[in-house]
Protein backbone atom coordinates (compact mmCIF):
# COMPACT_ATOMS: atom_id res chain seq x y z
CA UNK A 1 0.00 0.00 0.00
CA UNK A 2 1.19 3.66 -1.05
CA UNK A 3 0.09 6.54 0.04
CA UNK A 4 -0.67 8.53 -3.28
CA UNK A 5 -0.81 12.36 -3.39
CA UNK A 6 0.84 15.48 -2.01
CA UNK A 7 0.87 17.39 1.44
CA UNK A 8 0.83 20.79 0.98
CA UNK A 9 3.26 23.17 3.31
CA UNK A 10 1.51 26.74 2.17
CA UNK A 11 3.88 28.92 3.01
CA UNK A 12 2.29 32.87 2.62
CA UNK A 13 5.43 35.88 3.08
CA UNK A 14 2.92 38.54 3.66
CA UNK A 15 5.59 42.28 3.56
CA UNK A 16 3.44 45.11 3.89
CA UNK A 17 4.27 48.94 4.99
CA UNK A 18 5.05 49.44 8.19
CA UNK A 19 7.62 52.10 8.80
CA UNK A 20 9.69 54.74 6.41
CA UNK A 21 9.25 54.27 2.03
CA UNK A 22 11.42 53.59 -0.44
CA UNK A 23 14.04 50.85 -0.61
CA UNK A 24 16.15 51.64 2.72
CA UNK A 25 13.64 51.77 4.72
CA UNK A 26 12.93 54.29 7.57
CA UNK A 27 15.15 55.81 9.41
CA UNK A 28 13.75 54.96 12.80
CA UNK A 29 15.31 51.31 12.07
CA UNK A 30 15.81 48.28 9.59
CA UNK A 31 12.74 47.52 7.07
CA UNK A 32 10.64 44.73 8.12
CA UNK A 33 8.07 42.33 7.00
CA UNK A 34 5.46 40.08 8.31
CA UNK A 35 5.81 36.29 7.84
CA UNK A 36 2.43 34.05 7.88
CA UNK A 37 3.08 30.12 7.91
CA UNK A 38 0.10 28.00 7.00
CA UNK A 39 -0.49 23.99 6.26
CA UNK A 40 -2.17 22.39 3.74
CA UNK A 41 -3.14 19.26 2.11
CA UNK A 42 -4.31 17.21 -0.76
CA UNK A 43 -6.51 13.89 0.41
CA UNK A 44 -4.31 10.82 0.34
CA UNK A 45 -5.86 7.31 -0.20
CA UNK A 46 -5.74 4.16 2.36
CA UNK A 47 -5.46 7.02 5.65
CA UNK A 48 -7.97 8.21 7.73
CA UNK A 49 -5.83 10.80 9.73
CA UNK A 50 -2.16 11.87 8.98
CA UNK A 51 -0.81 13.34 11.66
CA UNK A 52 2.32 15.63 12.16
CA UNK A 53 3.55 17.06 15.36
CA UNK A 54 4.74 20.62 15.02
CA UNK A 55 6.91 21.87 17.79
CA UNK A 56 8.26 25.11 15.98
CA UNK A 57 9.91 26.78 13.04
CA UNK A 58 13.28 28.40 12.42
CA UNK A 59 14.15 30.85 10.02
CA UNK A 60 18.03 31.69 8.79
CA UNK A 61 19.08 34.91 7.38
CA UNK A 62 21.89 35.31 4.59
CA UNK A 63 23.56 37.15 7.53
CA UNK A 64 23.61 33.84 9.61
CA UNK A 65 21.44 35.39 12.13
CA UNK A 66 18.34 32.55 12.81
CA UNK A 67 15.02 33.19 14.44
CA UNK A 68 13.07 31.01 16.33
CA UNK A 69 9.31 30.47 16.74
CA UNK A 70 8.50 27.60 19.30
CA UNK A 71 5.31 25.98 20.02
CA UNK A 72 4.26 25.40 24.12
CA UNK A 73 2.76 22.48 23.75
CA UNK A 74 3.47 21.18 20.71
CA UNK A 75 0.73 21.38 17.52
CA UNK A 76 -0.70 17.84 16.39
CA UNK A 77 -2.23 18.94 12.76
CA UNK A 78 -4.11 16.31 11.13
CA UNK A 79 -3.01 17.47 7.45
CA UNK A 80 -5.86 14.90 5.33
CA UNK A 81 -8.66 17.49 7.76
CA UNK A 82 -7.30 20.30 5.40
CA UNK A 83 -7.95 19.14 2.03
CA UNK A 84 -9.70 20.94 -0.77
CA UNK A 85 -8.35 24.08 0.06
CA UNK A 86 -8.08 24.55 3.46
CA UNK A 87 -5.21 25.38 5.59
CA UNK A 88 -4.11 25.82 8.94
CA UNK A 89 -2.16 28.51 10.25
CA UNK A 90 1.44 28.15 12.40
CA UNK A 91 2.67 31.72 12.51
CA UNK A 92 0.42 34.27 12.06
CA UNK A 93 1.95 37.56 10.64
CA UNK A 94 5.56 37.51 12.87
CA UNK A 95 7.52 40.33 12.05
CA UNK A 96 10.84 39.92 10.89
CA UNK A 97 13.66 42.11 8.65
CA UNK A 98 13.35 42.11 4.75
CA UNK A 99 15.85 40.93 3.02
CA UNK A 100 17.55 37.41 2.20
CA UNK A 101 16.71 34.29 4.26
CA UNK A 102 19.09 31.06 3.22
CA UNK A 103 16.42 28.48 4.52
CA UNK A 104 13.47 27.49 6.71
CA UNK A 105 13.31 24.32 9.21
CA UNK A 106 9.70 23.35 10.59
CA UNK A 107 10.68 21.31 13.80
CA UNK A 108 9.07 18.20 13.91
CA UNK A 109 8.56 15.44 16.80
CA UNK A 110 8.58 12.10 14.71
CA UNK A 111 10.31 9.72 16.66
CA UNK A 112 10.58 5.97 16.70
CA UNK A 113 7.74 3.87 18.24
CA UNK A 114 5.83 6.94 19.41
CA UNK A 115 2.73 8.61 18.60
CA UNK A 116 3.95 12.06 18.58
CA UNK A 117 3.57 12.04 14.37
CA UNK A 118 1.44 9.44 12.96
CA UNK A 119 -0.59 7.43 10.39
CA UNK A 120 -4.03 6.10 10.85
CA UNK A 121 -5.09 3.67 8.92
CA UNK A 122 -8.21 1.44 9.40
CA UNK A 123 -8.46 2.83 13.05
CA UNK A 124 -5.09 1.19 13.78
CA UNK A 125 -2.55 4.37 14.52
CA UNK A 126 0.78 3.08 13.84
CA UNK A 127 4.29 5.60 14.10
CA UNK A 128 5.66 7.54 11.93
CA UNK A 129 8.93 8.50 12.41
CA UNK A 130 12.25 10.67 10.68
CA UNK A 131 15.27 9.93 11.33
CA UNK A 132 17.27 12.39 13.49
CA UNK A 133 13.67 14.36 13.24
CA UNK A 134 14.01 15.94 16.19
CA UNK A 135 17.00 17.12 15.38
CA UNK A 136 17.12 18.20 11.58
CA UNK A 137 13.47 19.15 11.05
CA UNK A 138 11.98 19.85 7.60
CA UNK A 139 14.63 21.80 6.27
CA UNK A 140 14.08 23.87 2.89
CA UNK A 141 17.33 24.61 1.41
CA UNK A 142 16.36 26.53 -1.38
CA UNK A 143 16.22 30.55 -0.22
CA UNK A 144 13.58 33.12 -0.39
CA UNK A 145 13.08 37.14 -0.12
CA UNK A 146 11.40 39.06 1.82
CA UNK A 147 11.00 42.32 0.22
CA UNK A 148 10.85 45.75 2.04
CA UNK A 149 7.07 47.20 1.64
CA UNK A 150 6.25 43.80 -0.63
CA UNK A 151 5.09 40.48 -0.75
CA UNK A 152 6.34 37.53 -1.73
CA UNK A 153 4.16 34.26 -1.28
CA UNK A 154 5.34 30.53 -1.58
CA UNK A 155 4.20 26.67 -1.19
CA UNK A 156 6.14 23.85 -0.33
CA UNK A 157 4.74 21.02 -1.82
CA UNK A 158 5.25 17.78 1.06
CA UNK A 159 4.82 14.66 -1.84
CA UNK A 160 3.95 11.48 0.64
CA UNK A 161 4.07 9.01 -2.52
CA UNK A 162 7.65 10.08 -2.66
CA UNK A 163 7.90 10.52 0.91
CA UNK A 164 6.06 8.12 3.70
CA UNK A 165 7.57 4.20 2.94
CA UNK A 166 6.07 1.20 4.29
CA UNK A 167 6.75 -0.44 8.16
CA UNK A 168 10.66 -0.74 7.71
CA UNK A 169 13.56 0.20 10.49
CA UNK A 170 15.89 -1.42 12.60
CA UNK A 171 15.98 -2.15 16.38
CA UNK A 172 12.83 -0.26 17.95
CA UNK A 173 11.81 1.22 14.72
CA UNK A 174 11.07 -1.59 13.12
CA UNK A 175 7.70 -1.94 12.36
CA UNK A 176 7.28 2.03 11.72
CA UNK A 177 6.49 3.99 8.48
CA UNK A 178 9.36 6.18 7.65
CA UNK A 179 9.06 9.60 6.46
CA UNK A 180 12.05 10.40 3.86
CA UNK A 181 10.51 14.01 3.05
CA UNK A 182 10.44 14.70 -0.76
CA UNK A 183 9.76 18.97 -0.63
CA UNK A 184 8.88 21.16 -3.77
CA UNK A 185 8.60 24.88 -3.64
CA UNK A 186 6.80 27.32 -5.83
CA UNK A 187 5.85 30.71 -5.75
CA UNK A 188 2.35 31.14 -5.34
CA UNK A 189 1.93 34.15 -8.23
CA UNK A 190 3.64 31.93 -10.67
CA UNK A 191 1.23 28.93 -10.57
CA UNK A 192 -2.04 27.52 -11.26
CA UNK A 193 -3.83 23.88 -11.48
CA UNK A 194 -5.14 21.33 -13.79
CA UNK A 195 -8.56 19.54 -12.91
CA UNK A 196 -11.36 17.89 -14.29
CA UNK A 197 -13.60 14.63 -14.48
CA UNK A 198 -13.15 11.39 -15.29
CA UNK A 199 -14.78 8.87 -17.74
CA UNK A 200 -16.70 5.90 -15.23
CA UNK A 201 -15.52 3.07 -17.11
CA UNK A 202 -12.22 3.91 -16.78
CA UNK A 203 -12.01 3.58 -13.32
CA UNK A 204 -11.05 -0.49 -12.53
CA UNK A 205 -9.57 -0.46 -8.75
CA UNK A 206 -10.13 1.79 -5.56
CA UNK A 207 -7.24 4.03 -5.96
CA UNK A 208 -6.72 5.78 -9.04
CA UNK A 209 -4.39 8.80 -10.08
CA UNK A 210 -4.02 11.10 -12.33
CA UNK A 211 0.46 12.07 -12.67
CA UNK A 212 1.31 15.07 -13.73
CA UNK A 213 5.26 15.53 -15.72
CA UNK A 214 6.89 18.51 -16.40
CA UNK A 215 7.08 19.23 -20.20
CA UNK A 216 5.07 17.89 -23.00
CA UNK A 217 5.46 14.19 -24.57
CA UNK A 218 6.40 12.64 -21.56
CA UNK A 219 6.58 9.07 -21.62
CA UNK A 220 4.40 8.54 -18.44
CA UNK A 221 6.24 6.54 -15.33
CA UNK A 222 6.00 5.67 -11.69
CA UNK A 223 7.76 7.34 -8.86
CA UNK A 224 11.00 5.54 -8.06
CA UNK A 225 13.13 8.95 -8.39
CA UNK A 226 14.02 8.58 -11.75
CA UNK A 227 13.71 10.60 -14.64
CA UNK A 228 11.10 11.29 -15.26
CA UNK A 229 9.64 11.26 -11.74
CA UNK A 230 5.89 12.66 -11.96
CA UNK A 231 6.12 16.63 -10.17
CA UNK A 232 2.64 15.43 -8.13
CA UNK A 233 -0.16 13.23 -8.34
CA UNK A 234 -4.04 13.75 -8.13
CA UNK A 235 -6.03 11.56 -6.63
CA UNK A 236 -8.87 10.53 -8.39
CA UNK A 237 -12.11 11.44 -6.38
CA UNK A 238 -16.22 10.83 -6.59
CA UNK A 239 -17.92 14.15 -5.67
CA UNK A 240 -21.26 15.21 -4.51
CA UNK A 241 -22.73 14.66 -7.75
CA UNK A 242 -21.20 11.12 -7.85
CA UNK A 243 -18.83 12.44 -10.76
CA UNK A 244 -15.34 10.98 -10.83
CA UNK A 245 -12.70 14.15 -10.53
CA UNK A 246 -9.12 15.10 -9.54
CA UNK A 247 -7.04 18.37 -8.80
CA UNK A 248 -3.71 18.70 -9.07
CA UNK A 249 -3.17 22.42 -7.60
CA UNK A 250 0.49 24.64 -6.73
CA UNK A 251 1.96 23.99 -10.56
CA UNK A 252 4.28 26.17 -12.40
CA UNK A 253 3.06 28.10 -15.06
CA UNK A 254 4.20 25.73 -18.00
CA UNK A 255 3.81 22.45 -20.06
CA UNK A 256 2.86 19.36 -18.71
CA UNK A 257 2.11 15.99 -19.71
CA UNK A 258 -0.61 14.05 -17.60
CA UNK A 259 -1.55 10.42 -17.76
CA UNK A 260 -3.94 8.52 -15.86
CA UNK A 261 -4.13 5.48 -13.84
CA UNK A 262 -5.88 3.10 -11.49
CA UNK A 263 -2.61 0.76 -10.43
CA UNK A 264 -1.68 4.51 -8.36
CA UNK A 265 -1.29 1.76 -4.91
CA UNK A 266 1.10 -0.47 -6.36
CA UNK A 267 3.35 2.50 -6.61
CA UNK A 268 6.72 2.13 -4.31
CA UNK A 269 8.67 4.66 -4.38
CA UNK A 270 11.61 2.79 -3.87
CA UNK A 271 11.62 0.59 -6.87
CA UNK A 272 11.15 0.46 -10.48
CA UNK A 273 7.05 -0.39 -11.32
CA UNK A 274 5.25 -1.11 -14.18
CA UNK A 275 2.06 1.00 -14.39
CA UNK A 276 -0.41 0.71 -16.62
CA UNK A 277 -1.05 3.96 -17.87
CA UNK A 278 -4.33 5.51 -19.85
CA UNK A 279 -5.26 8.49 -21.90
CA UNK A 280 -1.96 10.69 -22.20
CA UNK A 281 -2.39 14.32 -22.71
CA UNK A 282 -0.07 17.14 -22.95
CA UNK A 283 -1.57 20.42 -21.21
CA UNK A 284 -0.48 24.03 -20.06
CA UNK A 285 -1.07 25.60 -17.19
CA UNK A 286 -1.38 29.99 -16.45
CA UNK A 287 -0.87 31.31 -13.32
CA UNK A 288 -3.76 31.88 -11.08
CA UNK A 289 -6.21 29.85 -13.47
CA UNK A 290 -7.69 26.27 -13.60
CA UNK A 291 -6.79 24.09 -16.72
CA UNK A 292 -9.51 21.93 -17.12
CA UNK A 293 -9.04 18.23 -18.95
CA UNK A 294 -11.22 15.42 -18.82
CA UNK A 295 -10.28 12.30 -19.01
């Protein structure tokens, strides 16, 4: 069993005016900006909860200088509870300077044989741990700005087909799902989403996907980190109307290539499948709009 769609980190860099104008700021003191930190999620299949255990974040200048935000107690967020847009919010518009920030760490408790993070499944909670979690985090390398008197606005896409691995360990962790964290990060002006319905008789098992590629004519493939490794995957889901639709949300403006099929939950991650792949299309996507394509 694979778990078979993405967890959304929304992170939203909110800079507005506070002090002084123009690009140096006021004279009263350095610029600033105001830094809003909120989860999301896309539903994953074969879970009823997903849970991760937030304990803070930490922020690190280009200077070197690092700010910390920690959580008394910790925050238990059941990420599948945000799906279809929803979010939940982990720092709420904290100040800090403008400039050049070299990463982020959200501090996690995931630790072997405990329930601090977890995954249910079938009312049976079992642990999910990192290793060194508690010490490393969910670090995101890849730097940002925060302008003076601006905004800039990012998500960090949290794949858990790439990431969460069957029981496996050694010692006390055996037994536990492992979280190897596969993170993706876009800026949130720059991208849009592909959705739409799809045909009944196409759909032969439970779980069923919809993999999005970057670029057009991609020869579809699972996810076993090899080229070419799908950028996310959309679960397919039966709405109100009993229609059969999926979303696949936080993409690049761009070409993409999506394929579809219903062999998503014999997907490891961590070898080579053979998936059965339907109805190959090459799309685009604009920022801020919805490109719709029915399968």
């Amino acid at each position: 069993m694979q778990f078979t769609k993405s967890i959304l980190l929304l992170i939203t860099i909110l800079s507005l005016s506070l002090t002084g104008c123009g690009s140096g700021g006021s004279s009263n003191g350095p610029s600033t900006g105001l830094l809003s930190l909120h989860i999301t999620d896309a539903p994953v299949d074969n879970a009823s909860h997903v849970i991760v255990e937030f304990t803070g974040v930490e922020i690190q200048s280009s200077s070197g200088n690092r700010t910390n935000f920690n959580f008394s107690p910790p925050r238990q967020i059941d990420l599948l509870s945000l799906h279809g847009g929803g979010s939940e919010v982990i720092l709420d518009n904290v100040i800090l300077p403008s400039g050049n920030y070299n990463w982020i760490r959200l501090k996690v408790n995931a630790n072997c044989d405990e329930l601090d993070s977890y995954i249910e499944i079938n009312t049976i909670k079992h642990p999910m741990w990192i290793p060194s979690g508690s010490q490393t985090g969910l670090k995101l390398v890849r730097g940002f700005h925060l302008p003076a008197e601006g905004i800039a606005d990012f998500t960090i896409d949290f794949d858990l087909r790439k990431s969460v691995n069957n029981p496996e360990g050694q010692g006390n962790c055996n037994g536990n799902y492992k979280l190897k964290p596969a993170l993706r990060i876009v800026n949130n002006t720059e991208v849009g989403s592909i959705a739409g319905t799809v045909n009944p008789t196409l759909i032969t098992a439970p779980t069923c996907a919809v993999y999005v590629f970057q670029n057009h004519n991609i020869a579809p493939d699972d996810v076993d980190e090899i080229i070419p490794d799908p950028i996310t995957t959309a679960i397919v889901r039966r709405n109100t109307i009993g229609e059969y639709v999926y979303r696949g949300s936080f993409l690049n403006a761009g070409n993409y290539t999506i394929a579809f099929t219903c062999q998503a939950e014999n997907d490891d991650p961590e070898t080579d499948d053979n998936l059965d792949f339907v109805g190959t299309a090459n799309v685009s996507v604009t920022a801020g709009l919805v490109t719709i394509h029915n399968f």
